[in-house]
C-alpha atoms as a PDB file:
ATOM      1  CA  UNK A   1     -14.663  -7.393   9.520  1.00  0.00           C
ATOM      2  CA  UNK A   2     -11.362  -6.295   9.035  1.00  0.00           C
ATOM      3  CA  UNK A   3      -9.951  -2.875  10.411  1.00  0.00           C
ATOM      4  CA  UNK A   4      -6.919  -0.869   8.997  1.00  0.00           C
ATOM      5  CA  UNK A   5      -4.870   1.271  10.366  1.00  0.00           C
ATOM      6  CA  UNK A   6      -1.800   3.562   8.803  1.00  0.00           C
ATOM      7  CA  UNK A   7       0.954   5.525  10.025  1.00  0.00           C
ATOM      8  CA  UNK A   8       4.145   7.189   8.661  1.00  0.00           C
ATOM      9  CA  UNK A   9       3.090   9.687   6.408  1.00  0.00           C
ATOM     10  CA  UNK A  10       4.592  13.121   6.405  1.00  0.00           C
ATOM     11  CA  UNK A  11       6.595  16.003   4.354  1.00  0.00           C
ATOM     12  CA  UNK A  12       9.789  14.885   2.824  1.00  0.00           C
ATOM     13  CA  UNK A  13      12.051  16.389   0.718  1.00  0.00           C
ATOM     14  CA  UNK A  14      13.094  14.798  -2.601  1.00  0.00           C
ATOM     15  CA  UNK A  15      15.356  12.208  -2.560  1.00  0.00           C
ATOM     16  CA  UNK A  16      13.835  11.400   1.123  1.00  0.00           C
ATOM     17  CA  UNK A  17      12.617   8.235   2.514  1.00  0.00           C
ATOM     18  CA  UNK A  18       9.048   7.517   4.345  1.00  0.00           C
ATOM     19  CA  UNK A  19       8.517   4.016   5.987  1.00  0.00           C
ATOM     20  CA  UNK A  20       4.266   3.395   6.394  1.00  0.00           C
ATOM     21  CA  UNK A  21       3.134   1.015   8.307  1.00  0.00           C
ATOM     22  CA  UNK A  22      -0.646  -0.319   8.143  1.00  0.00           C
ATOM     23  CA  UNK A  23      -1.828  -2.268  11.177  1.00  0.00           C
ATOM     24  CA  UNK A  24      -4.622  -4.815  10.601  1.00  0.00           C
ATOM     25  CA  UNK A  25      -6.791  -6.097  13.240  1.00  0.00           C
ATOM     26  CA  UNK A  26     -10.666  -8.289  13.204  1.00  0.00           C
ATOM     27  CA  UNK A  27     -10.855 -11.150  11.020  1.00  0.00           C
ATOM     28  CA  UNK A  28      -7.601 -11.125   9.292  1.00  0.00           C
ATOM     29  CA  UNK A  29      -7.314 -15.023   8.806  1.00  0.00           C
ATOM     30  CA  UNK A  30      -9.387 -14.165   5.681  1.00  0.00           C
ATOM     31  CA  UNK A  31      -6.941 -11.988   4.206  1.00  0.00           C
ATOM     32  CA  UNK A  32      -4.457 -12.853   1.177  1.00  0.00           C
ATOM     33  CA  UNK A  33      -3.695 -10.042  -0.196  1.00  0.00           C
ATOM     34  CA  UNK A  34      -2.751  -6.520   1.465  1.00  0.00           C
ATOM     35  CA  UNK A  35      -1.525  -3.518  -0.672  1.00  0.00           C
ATOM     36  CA  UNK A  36      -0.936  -0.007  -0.476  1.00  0.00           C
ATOM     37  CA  UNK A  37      -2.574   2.579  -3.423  1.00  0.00           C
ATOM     38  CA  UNK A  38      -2.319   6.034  -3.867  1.00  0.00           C
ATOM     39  CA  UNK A  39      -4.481   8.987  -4.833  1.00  0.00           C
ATOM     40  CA  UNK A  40      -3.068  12.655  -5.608  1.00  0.00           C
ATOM     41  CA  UNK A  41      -6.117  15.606  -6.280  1.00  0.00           C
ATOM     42  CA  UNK A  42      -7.559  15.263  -9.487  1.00  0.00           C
ATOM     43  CA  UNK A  43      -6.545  11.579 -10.352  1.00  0.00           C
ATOM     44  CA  UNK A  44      -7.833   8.257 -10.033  1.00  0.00           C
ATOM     45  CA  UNK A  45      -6.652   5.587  -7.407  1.00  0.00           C
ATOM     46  CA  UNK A  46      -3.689   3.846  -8.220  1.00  0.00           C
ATOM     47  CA  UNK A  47      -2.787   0.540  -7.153  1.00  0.00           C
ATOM     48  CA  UNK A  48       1.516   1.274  -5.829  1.00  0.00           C
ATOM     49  CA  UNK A  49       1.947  -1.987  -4.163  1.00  0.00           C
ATOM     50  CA  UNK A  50       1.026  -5.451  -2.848  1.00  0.00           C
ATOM     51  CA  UNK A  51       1.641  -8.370  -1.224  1.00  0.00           C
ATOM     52  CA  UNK A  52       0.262 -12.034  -0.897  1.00  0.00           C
ATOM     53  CA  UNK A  53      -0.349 -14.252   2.066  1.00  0.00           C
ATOM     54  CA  UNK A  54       2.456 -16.198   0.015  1.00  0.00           C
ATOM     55  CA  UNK A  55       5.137 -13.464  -0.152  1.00  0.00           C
ATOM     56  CA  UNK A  56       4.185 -12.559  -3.758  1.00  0.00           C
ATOM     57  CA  UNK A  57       4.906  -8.482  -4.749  1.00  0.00           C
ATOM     58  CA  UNK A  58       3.497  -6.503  -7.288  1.00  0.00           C
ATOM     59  CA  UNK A  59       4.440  -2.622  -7.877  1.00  0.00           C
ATOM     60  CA  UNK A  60       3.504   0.108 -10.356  1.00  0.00           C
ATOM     61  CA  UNK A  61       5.894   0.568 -12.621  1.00  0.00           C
ATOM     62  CA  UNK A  62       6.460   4.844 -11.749  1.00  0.00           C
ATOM     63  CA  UNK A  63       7.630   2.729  -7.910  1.00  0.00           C
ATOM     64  CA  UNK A  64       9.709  -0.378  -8.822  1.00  0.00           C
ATOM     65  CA  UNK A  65      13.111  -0.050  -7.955  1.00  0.00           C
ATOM     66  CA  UNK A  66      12.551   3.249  -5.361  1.00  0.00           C
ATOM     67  CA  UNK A  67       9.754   1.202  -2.842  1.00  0.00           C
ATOM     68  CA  UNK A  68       9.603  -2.127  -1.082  1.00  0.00           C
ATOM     69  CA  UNK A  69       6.209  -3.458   0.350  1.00  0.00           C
ATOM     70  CA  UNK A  70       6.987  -6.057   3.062  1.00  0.00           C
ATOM     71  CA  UNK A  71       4.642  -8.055   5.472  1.00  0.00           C
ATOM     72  CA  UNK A  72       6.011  -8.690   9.509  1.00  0.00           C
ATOM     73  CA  UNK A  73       5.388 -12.651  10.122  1.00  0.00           C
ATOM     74  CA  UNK A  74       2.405 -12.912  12.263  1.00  0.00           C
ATOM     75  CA  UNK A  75       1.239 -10.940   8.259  1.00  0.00           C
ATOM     76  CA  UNK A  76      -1.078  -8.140  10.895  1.00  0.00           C
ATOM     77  CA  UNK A  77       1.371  -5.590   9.172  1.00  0.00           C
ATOM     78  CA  UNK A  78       2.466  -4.632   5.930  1.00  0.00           C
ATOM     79  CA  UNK A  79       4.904  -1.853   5.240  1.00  0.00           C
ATOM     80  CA  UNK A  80       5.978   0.395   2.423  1.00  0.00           C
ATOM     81  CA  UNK A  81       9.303   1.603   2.101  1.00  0.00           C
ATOM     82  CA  UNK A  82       9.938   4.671   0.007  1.00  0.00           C
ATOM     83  CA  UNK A  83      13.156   5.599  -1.309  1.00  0.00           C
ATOM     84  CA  UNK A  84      14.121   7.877  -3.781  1.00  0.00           C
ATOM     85  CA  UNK A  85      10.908  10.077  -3.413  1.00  0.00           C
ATOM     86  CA  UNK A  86       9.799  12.425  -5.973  1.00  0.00           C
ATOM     87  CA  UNK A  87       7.127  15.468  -5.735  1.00  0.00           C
ATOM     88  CA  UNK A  88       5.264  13.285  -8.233  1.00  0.00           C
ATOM     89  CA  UNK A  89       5.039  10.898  -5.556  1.00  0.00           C
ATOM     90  CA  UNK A  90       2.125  13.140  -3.210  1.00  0.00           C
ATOM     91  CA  UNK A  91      -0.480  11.982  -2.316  1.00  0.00           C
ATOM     92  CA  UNK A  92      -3.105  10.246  -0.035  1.00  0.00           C
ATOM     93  CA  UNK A  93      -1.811   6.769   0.380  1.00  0.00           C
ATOM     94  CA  UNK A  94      -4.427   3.892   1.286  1.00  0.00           C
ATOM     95  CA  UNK A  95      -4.171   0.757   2.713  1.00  0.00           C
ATOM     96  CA  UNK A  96      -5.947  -2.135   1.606  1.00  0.00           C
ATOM     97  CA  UNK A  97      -6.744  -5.625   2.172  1.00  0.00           C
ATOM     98  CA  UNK A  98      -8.698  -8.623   0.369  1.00  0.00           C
ATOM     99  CA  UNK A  99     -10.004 -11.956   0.383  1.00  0.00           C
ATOM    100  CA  UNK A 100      -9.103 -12.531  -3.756  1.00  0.00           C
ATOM    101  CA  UNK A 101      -7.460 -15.617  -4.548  1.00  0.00           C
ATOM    102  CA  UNK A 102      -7.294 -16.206  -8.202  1.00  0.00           C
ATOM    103  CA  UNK A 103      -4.730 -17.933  -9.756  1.00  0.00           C
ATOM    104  CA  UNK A 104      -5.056 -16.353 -13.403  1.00  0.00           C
ATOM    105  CA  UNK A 105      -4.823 -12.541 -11.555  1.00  0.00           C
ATOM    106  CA  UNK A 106      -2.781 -13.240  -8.625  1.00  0.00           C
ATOM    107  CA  UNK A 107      -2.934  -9.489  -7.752  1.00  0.00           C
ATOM    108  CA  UNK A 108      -6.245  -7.292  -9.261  1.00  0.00           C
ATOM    109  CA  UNK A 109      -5.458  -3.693  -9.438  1.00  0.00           C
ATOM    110  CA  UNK A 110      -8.892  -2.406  -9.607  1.00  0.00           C
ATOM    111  CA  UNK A 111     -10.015  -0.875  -6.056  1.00  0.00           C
ATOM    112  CA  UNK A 112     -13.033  -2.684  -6.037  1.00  0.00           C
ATOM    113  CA  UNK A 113     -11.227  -6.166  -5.769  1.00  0.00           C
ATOM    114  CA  UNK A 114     -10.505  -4.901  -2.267  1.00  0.00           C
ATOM    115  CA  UNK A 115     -12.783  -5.204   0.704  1.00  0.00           C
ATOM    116  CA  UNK A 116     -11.434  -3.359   3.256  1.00  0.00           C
ATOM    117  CA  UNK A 117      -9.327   0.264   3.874  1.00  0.00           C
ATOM    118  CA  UNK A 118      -7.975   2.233   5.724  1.00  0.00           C
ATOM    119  CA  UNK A 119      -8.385   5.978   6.518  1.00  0.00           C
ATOM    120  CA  UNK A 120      -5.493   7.224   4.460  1.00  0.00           C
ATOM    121  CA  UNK A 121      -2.471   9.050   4.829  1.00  0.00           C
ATOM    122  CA  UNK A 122      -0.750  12.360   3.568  1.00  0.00           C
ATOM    123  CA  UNK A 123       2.695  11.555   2.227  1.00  0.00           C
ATOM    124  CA  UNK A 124       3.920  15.263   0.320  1.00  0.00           C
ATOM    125  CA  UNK A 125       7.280  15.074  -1.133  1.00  0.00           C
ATOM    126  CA  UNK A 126       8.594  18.923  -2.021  1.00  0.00           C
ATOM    127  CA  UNK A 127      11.011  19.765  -5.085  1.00  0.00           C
END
């Protein structure tokens, strides 16, 4: 078992920046990829970013350029910079983490490809 744990989320303004930080504890040697996905009311998840064991990234396309997923060494934490918010932006953000390893889909962006998550956070970004 895996546990996750997130923190940073809160009320920005746009054009703000929110750092998150997911903490993940248990078995996390079988880990290789850990992401961060995002659901606002009324829409389905959405895969935002992710990382590999390797250092590979993968973003949405609405986030490249404004956020920056990152992993600290020991790989227990994985971050997500946002820059540049926009109101658009709101919403519950998730962390994730799973066991895939495929080398024709490095990075899956359906939810289910993920075993574990955490309990969510509020990020709300205000016009």
């Amino acid at each position: 078992q895996v546990q996750l744990v997130e923190s940073g989320g809160g009320l920005v303004q746009a054009g703000g920046s929110l750092r998150l930080s997911c903490a993940a504890s248990g078995n996390i040697a079988s880990i290789n990829i850990m992401g961060w996905y995002r659901q606002a009311p009324g829409k389905q998840r959405e895969l935002v970013a992710a990382i590999t064991s390797g250092g590979s990234t993968q973003y949405a396309d609405s986030v490249k350029g404004r956020f920056t997923i990152s992993r600290d060494n020991a790989k227990t934490t994985v971050y997500l910079q946002m820059n540049s918010l926009k109101p658009e932006d709101t919403a519950v953000y998730y962390c994730a983490a799973s066991s895939w390893r495929s080398p024709l889909v490095p990075v899956p962006k359906e939810p289910r490809a993920y075993d574990y998550w955490g309990q969510g956070t509020q990020v709300t970004c205000s016009s």
